[in-house]
Each structure stands twice: as C-alpha cells, then as structure tokens.
PDB file of N, CA and C in Angstrom:
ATOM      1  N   UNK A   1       0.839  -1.190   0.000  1.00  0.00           N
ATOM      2  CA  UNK A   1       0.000   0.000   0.000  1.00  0.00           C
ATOM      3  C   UNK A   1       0.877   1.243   0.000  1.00  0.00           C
ATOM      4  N   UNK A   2       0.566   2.272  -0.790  1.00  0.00           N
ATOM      5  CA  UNK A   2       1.349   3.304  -1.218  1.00  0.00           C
ATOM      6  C   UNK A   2       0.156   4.297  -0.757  1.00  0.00           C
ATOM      7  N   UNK A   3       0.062   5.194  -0.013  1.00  0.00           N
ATOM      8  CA  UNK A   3      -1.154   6.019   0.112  1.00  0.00           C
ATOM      9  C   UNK A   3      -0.597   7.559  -1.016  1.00  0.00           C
ATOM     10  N   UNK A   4      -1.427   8.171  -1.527  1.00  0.00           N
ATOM     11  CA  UNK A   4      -1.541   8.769  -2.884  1.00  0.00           C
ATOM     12  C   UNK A   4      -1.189   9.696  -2.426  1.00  0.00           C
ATOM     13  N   UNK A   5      -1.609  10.465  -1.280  1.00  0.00           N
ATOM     14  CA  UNK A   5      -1.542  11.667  -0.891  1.00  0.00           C
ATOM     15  C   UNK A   5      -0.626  11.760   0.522  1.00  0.00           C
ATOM     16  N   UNK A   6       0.486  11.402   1.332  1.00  0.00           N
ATOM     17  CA  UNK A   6       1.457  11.067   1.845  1.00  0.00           C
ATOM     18  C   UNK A   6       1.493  12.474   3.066  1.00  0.00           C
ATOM     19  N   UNK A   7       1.481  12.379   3.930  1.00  0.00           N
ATOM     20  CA  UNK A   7       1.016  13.647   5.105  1.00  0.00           C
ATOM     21  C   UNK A   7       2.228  14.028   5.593  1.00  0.00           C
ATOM     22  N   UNK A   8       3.453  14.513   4.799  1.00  0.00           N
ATOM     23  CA  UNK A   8       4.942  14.672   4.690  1.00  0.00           C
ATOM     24  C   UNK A   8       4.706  15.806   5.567  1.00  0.00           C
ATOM     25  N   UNK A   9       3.911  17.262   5.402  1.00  0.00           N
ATOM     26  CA  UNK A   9       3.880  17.918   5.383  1.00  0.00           C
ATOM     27  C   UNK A   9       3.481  18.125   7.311  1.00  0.00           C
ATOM     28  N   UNK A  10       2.877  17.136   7.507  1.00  0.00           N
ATOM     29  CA  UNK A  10       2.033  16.934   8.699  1.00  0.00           C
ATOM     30  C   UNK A  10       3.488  17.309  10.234  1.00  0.00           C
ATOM     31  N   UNK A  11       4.618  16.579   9.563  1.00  0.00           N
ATOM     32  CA  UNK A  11       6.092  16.474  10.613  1.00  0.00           C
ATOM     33  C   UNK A  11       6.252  17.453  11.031  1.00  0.00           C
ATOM     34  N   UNK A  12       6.327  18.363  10.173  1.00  0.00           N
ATOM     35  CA  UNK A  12       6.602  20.510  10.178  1.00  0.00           C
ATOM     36  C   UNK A  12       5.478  20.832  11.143  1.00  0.00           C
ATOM     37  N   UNK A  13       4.116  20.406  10.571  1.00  0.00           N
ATOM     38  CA  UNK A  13       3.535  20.969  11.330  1.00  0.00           C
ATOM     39  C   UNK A  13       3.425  20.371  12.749  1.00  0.00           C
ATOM     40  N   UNK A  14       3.520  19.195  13.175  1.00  0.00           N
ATOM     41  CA  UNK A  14       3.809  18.679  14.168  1.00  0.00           C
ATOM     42  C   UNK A  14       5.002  19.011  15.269  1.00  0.00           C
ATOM     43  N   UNK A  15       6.346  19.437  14.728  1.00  0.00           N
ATOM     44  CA  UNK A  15       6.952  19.024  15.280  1.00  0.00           C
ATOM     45  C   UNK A  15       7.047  20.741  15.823  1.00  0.00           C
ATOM     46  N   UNK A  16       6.423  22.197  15.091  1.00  0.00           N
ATOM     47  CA  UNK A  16       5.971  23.548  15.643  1.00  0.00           C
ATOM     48  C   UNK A  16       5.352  23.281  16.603  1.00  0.00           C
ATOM     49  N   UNK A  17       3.929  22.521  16.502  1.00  0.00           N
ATOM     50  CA  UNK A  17       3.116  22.666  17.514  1.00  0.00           C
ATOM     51  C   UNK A  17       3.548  22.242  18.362  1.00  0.00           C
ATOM     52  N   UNK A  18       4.521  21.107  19.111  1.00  0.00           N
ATOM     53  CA  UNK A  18       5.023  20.516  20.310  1.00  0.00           C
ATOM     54  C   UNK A  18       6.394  21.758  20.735  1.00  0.00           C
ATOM     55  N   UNK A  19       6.901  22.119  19.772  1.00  0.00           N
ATOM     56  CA  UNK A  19       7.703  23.425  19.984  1.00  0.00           C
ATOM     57  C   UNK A  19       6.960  24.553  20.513  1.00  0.00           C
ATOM     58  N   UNK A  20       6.366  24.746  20.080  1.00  0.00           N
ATOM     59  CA  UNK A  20       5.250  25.887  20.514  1.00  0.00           C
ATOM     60  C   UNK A  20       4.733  26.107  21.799  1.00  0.00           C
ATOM     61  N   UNK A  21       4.136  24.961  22.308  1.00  0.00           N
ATOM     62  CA  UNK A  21       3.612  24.411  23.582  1.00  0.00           C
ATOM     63  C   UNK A  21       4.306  23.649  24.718  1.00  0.00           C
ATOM     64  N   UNK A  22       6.008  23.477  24.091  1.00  0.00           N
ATOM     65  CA  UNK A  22       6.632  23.133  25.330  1.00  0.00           C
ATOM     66  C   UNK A  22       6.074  21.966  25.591  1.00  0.00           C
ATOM     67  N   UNK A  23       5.837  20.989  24.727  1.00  0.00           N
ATOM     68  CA  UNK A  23       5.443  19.847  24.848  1.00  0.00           C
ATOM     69  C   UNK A  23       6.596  18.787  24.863  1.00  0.00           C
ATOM     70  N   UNK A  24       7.499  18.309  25.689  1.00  0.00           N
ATOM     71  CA  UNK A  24       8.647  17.053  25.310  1.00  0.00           C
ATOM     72  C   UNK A  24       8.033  15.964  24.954  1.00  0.00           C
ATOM     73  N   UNK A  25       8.307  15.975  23.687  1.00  0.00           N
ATOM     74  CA  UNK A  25       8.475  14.875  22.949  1.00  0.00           C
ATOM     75  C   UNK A  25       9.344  14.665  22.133  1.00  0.00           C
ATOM     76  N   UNK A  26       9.351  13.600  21.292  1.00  0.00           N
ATOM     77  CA  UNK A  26       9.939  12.754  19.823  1.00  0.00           C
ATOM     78  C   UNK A  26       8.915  12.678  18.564  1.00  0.00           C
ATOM     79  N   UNK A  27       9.561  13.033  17.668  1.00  0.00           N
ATOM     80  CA  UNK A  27       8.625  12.735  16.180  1.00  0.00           C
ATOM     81  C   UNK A  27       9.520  11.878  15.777  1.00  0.00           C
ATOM     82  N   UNK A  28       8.905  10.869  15.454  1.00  0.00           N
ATOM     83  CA  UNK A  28       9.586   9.833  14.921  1.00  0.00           C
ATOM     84  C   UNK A  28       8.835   9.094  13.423  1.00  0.00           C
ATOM     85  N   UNK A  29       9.651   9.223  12.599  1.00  0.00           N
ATOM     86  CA  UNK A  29       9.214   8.958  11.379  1.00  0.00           C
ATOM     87  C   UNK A  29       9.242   7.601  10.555  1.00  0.00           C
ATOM     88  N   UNK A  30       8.246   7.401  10.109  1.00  0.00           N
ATOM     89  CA  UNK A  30       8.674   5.175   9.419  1.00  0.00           C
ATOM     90  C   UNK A  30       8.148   5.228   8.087  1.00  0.00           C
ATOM     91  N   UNK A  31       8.103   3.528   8.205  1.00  0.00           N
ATOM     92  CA  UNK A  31       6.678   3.823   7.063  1.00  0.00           C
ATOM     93  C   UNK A  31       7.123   4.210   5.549  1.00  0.00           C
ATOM     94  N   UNK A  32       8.305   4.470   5.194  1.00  0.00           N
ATOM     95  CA  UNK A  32       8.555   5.117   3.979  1.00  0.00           C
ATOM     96  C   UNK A  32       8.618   4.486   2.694  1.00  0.00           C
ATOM     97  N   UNK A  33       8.273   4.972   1.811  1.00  0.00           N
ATOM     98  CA  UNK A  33       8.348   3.964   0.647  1.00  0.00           C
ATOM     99  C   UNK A  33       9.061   4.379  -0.492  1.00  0.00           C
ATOM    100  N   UNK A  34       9.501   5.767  -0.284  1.00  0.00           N
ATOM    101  CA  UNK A  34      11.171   5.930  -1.244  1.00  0.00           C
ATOM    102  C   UNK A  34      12.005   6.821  -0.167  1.00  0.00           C
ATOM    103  N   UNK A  35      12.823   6.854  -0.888  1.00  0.00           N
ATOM    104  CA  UNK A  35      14.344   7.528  -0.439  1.00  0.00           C
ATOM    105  C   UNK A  35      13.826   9.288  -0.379  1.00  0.00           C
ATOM    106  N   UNK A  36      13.075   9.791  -1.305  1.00  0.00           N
ATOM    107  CA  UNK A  36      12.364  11.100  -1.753  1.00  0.00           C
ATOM    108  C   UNK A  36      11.779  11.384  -0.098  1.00  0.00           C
ATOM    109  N   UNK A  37      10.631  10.568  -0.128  1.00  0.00           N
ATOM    110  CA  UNK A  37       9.783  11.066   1.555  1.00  0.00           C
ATOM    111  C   UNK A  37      11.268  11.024   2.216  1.00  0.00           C
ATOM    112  N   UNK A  38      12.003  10.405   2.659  1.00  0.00           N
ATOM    113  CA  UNK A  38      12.859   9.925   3.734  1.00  0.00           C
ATOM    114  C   UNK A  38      13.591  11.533   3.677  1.00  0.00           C
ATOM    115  N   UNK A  39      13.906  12.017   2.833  1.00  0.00           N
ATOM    116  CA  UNK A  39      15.216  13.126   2.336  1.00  0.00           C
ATOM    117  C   UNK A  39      14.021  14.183   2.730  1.00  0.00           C
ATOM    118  N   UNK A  40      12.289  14.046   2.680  1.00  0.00           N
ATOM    119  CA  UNK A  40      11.269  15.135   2.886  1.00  0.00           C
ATOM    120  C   UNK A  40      11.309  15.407   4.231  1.00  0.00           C
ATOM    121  N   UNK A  41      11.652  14.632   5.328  1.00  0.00           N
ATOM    122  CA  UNK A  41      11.565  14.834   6.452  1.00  0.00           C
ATOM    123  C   UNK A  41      12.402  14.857   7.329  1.00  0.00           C
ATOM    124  N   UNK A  42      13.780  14.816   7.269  1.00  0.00           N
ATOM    125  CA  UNK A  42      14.952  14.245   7.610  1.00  0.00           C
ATOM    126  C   UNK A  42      15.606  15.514   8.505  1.00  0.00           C
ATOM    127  N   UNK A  43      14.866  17.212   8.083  1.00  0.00           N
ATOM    128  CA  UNK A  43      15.319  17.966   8.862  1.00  0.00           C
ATOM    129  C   UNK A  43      14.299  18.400  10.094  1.00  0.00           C
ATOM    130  N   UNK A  44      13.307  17.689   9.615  1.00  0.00           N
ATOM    131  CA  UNK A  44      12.367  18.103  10.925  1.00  0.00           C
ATOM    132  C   UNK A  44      11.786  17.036  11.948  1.00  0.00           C
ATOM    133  N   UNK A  45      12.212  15.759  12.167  1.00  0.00           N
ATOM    134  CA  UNK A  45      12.004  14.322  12.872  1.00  0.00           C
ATOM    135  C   UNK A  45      12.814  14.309  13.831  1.00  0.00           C
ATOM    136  N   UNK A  46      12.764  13.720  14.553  1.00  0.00           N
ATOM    137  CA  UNK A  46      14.257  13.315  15.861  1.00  0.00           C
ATOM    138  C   UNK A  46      14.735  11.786  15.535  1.00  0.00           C
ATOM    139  N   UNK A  47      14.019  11.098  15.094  1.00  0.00           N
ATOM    140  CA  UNK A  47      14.079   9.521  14.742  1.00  0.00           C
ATOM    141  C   UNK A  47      13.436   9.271  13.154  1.00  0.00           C
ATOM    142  N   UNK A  48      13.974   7.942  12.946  1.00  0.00           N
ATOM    143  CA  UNK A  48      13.508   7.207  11.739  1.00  0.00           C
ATOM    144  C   UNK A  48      13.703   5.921  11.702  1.00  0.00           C
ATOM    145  N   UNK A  49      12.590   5.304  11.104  1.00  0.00           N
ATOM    146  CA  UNK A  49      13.245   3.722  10.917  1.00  0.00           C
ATOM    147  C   UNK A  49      13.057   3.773   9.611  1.00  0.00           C
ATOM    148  N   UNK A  50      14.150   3.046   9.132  1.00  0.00           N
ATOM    149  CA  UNK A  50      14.180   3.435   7.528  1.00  0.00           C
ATOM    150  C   UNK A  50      14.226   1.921   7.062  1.00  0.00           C
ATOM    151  N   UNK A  51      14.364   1.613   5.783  1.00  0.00           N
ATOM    152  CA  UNK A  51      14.086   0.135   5.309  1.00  0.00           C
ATOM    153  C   UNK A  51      15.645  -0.102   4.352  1.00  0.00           C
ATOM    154  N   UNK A  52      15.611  -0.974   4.696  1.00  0.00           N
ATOM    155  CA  UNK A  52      17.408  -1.859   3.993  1.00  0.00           C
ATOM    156  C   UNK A  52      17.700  -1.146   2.605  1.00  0.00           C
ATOM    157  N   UNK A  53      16.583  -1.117   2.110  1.00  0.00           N
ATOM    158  CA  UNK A  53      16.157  -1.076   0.489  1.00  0.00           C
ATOM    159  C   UNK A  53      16.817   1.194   0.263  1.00  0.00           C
ATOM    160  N   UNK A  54      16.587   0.987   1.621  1.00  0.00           N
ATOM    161  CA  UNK A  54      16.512   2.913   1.092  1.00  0.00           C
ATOM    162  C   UNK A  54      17.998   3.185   1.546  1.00  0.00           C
ATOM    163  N   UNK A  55      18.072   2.692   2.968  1.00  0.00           N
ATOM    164  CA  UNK A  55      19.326   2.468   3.202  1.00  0.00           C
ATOM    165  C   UNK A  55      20.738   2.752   2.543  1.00  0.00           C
ATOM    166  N   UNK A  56      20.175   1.638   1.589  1.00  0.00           N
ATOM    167  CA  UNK A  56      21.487   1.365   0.742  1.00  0.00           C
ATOM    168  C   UNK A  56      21.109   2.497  -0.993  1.00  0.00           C
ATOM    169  N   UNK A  57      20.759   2.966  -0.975  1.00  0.00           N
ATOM    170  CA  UNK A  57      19.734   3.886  -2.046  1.00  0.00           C
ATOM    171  C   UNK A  57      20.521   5.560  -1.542  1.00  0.00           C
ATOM    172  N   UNK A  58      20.505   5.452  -0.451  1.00  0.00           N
ATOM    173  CA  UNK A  58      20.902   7.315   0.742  1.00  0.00           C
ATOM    174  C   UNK A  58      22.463   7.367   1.095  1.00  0.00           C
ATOM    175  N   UNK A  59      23.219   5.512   0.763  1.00  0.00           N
ATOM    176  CA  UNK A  59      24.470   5.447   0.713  1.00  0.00           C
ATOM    177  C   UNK A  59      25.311   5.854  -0.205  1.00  0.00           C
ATOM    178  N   UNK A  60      24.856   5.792  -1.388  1.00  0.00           N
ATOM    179  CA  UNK A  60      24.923   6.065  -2.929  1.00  0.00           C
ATOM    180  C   UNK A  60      24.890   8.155  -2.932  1.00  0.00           C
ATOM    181  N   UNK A  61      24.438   8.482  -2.297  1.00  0.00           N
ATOM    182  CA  UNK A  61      24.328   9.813  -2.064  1.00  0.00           C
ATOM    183  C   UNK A  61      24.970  10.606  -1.681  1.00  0.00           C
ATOM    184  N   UNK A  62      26.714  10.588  -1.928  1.00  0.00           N
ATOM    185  CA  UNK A  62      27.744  10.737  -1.108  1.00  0.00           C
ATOM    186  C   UNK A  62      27.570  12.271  -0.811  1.00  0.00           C
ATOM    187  N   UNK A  63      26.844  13.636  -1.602  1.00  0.00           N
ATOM    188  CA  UNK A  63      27.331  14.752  -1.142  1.00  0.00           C
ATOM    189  C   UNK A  63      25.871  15.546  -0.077  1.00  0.00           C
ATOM    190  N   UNK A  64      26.868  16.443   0.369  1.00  0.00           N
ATOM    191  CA  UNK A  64      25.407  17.495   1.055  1.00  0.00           C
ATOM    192  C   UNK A  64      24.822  17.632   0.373  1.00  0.00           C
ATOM    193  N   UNK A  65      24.766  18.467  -0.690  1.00  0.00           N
ATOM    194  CA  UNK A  65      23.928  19.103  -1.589  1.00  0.00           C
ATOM    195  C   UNK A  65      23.251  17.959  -2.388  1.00  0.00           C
ATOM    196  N   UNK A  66      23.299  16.684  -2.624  1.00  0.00           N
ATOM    197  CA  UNK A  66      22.386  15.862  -3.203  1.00  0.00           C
ATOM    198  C   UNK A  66      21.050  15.266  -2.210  1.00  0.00           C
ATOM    199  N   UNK A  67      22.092  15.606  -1.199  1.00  0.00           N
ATOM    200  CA  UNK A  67      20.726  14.983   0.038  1.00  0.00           C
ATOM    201  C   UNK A  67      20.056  16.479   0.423  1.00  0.00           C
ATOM    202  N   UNK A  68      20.302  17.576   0.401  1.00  0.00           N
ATOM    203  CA  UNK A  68      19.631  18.608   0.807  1.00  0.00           C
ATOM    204  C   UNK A  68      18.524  18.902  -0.439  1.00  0.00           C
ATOM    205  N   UNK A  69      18.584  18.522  -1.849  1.00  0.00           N
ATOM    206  CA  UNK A  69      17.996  19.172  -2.634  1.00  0.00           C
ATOM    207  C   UNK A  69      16.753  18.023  -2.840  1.00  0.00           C
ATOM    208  N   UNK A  70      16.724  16.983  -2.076  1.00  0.00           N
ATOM    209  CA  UNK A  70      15.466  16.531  -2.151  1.00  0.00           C
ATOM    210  C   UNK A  70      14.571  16.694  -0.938  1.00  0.00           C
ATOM    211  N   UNK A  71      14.862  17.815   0.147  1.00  0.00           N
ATOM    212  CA  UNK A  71      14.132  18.140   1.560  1.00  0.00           C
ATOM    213  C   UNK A  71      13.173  18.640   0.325  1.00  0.00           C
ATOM    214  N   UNK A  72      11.897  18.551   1.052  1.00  0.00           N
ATOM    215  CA  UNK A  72      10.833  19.314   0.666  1.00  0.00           C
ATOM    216  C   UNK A  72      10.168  20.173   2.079  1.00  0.00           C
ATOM    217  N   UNK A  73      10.248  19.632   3.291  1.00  0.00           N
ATOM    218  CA  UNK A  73       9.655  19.697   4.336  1.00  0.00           C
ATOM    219  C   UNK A  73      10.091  21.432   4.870  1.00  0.00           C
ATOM    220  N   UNK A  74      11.172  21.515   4.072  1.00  0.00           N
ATOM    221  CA  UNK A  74      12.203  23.014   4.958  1.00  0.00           C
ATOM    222  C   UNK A  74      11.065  23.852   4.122  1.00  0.00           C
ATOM    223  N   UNK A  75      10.417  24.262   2.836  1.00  0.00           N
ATOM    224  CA  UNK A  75      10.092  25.051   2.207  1.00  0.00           C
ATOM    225  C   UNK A  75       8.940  24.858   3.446  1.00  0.00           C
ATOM    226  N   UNK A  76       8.394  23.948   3.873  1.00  0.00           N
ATOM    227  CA  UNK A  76       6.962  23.673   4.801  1.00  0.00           C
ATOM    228  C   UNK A  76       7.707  23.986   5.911  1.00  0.00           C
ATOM    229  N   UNK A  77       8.215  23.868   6.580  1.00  0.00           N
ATOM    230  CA  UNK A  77       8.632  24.261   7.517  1.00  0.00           C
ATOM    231  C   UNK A  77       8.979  26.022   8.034  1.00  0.00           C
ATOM    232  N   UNK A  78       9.333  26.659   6.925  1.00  0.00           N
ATOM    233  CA  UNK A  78       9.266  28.116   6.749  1.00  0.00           C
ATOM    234  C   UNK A  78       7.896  28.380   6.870  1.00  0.00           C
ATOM    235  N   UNK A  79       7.387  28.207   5.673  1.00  0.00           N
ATOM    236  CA  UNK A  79       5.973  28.639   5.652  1.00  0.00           C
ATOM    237  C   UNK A  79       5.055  28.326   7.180  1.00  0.00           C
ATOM    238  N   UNK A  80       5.277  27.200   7.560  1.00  0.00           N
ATOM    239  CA  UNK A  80       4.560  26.528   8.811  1.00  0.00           C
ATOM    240  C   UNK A  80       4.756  27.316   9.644  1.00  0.00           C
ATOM    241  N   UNK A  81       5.975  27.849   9.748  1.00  0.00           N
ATOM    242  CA  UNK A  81       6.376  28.841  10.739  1.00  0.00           C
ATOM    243  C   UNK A  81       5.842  30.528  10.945  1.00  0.00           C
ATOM    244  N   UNK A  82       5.389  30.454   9.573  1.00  0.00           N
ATOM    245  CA  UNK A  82       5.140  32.306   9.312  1.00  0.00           C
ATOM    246  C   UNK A  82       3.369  31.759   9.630  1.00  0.00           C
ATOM    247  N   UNK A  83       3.035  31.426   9.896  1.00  0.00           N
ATOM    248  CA  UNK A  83       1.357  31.375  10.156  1.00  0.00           C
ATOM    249  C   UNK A  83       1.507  31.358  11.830  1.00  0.00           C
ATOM    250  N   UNK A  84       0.295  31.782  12.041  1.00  0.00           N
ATOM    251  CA  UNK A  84      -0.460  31.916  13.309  1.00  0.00           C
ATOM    252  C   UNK A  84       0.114  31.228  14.223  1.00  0.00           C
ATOM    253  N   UNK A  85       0.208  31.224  15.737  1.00  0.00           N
ATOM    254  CA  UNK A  85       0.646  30.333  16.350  1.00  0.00           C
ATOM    255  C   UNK A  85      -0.492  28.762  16.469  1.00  0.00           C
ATOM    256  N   UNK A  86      -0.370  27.867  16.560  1.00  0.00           N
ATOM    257  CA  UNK A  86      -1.377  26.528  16.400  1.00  0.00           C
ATOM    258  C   UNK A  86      -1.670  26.736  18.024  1.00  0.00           C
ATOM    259  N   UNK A  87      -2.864  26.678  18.036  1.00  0.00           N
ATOM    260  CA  UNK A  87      -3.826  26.126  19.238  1.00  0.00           C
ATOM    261  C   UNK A  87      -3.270  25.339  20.189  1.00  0.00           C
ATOM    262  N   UNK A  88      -3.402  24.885  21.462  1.00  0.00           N
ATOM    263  CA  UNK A  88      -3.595  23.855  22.074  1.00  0.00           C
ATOM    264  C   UNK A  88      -4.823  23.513  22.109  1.00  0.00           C
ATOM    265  N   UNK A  89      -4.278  21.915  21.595  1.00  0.00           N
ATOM    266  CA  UNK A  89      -5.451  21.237  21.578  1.00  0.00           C
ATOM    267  C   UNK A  89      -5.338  19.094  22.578  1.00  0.00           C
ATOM    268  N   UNK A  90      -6.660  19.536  22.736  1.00  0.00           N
ATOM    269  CA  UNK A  90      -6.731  18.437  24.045  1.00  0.00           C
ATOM    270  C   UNK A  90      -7.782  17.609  24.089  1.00  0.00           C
ATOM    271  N   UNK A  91      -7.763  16.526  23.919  1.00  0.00           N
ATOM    272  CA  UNK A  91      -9.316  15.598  24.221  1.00  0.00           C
ATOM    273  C   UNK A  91      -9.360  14.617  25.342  1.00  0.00           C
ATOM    274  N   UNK A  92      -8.240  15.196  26.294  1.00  0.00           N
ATOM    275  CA  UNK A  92      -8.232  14.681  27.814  1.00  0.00           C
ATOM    276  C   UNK A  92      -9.492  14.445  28.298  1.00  0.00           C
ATOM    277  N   UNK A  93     -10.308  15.962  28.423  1.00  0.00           N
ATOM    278  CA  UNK A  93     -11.964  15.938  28.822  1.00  0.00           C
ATOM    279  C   UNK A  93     -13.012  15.596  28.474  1.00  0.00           C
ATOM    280  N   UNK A  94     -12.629  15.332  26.811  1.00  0.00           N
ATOM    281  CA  UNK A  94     -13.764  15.682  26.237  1.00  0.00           C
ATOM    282  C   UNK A  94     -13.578  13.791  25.040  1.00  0.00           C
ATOM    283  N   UNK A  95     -14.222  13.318  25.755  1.00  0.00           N
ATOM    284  CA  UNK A  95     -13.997  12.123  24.799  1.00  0.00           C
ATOM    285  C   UNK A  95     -14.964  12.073  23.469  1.00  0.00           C
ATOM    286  N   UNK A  96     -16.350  13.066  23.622  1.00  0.00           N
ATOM    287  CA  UNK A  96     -17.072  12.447  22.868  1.00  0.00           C
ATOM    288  C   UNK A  96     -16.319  13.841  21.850  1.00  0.00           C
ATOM    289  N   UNK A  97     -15.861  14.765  21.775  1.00  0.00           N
ATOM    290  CA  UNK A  97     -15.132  15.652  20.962  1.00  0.00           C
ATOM    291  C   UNK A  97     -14.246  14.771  20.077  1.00  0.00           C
ATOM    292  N   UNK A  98     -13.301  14.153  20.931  1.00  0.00           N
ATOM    293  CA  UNK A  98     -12.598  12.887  20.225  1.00  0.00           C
ATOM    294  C   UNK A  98     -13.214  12.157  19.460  1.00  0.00           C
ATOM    295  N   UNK A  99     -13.833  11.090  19.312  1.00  0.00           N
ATOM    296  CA  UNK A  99     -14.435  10.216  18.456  1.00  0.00           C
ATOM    297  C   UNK A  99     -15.209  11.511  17.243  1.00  0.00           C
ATOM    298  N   UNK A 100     -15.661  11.896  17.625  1.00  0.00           N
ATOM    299  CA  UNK A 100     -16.198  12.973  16.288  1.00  0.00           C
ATOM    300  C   UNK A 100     -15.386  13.163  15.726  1.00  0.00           C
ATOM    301  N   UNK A 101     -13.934  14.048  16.167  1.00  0.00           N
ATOM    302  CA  UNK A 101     -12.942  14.163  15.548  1.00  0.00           C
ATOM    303  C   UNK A 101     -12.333  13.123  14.761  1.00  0.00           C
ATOM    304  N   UNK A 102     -12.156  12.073  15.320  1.00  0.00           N
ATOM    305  CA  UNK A 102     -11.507  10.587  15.088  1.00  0.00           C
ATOM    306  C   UNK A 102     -12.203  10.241  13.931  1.00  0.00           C
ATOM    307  N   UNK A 103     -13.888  10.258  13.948  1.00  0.00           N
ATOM    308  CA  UNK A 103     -14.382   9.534  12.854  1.00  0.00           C
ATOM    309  C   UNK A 103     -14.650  10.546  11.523  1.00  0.00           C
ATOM    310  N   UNK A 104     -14.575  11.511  11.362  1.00  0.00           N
ATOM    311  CA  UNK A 104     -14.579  12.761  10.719  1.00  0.00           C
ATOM    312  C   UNK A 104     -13.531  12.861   9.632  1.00  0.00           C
ATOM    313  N   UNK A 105     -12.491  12.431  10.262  1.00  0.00           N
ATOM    314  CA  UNK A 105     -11.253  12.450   9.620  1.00  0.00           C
ATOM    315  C   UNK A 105     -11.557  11.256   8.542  1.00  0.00           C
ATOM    316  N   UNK A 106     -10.831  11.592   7.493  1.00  0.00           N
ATOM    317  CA  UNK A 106     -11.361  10.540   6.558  1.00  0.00           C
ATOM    318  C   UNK A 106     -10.176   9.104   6.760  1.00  0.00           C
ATOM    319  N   UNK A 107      -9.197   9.350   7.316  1.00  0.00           N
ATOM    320  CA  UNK A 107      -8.441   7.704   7.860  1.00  0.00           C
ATOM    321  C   UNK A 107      -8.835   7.151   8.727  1.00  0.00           C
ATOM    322  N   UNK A 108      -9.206   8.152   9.861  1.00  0.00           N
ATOM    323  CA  UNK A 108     -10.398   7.354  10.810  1.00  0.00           C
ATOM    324  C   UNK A 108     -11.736   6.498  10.281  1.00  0.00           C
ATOM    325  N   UNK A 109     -12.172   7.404   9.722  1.00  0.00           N
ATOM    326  CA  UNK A 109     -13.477   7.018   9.367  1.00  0.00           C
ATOM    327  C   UNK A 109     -13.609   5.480   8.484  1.00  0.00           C
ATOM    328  N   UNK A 110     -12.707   5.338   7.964  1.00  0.00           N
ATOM    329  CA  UNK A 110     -11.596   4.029   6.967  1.00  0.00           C
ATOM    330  C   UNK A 110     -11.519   3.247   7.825  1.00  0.00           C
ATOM    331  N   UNK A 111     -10.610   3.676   8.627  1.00  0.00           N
ATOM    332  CA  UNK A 111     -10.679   2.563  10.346  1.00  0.00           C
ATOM    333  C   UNK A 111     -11.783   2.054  10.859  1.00  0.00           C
ATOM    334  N   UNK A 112     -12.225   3.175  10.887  1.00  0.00           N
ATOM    335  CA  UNK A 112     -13.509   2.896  11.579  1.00  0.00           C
ATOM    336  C   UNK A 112     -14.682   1.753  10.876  1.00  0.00           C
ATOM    337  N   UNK A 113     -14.533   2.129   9.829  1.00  0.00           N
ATOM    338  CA  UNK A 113     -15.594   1.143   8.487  1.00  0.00           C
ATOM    339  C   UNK A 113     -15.398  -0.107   8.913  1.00  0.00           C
ATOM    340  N   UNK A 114     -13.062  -0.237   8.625  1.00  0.00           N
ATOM    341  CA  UNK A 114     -13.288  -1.863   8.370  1.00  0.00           C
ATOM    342  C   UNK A 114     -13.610  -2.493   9.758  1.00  0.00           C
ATOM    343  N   UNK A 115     -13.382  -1.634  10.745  1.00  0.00           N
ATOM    344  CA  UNK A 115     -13.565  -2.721  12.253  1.00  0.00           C
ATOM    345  C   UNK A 115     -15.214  -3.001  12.595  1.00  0.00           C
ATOM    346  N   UNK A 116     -16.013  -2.458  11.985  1.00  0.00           N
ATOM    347  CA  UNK A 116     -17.637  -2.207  11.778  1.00  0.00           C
ATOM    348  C   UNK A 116     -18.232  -3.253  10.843  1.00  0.00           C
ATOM    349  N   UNK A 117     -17.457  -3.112   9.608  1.00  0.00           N
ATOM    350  CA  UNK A 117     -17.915  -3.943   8.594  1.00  0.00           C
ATOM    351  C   UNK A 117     -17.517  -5.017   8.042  1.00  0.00           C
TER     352      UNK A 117
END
C-alpha cells in the first residue's frame, strides 16, 4: 500500500506545535516507501526507521547538496512557521469531541468502516 496523498507535510507541522507548547516529545518517522519522503523529512524528525532497500539507495548519495535538494519539508517548515501560532489542543476531557474528531477524519473514518464492517 502506497497512500496517494502522503502527510509529509504533517512532521513541520507537528513538530511547531510541540515546539510551541513546550510539549517534550519525539517525532519519529517510518513507514517510507522511497528515499524522496525519507530526504522530505529528515530535517524536521528526531528519529527514523528506515528500510534496507533505502538504506542502501541514501548510501549512494555521497554529497550534502544531493541529500539537501530533495528536503521538501524546509520550504513547509518556513511557511509553517510564518502562520499563526497553532492552538492547544486536548481531548483529555472531552472524549465524545474525540471520536467525532476521530471519525470525521477521513483515515479514521476508513478505520472505523473496516472494524464495523
């Protein structure tokens, strides 16, 4: 499974909002299915598990500038940065906020189908 539309963009914005809010954590990134995403996120993650296959694909890549010119995430990451500060947001209290949210979302809602149907 290759998903079409790939939420690269999601790390930047993730990894502001826990910056933002003084939140300690880790973004940790997987899951990848080329060397391209891997090089998209590589300046804004703390971790990765990467696959043998890419591995040896990012070895082949001997200079800076070949691995910097496939970031995509830094152009998102600027931009991510010049917008509004992001909310805190919380569904500690509010569970039934959650599941709305949860099923709303269209990967949830996917989730949600096949464990239903």
């Amino acid at each position: 499974y290759q998903d079409a539309e790939p939420l690269i963009p999601l790390y930047a914005q993730a990894s502001r909002y826990y910056r933002h809010h003084h939140i300690p954590t880790k973004i940790k990134a997987c899951a990848f299915m080329t060397t391209q995403e891997i090089l998209s996120v590589a300046s804004v993650v703390d971790a990765m598990t990467l696959p043998a296959e890419q591995l040896e694909e990012l070895a082949v890549a001997t200079t800076a500038e070949g691995l910097d010119s496939g970031s995509r995430v830094v152009g998102d990451q600027k931009r991510v940065e010049e917008e509004d500060p992001p909310t805190r947001l919380s569904y500690v209290d509010d569970e039934g906020a959650f599941l709305r949210a949860y099923c709303l979302n269209a990967r949830g809602r996917a989730k949600t189908e096949d464990v239903l149907f």
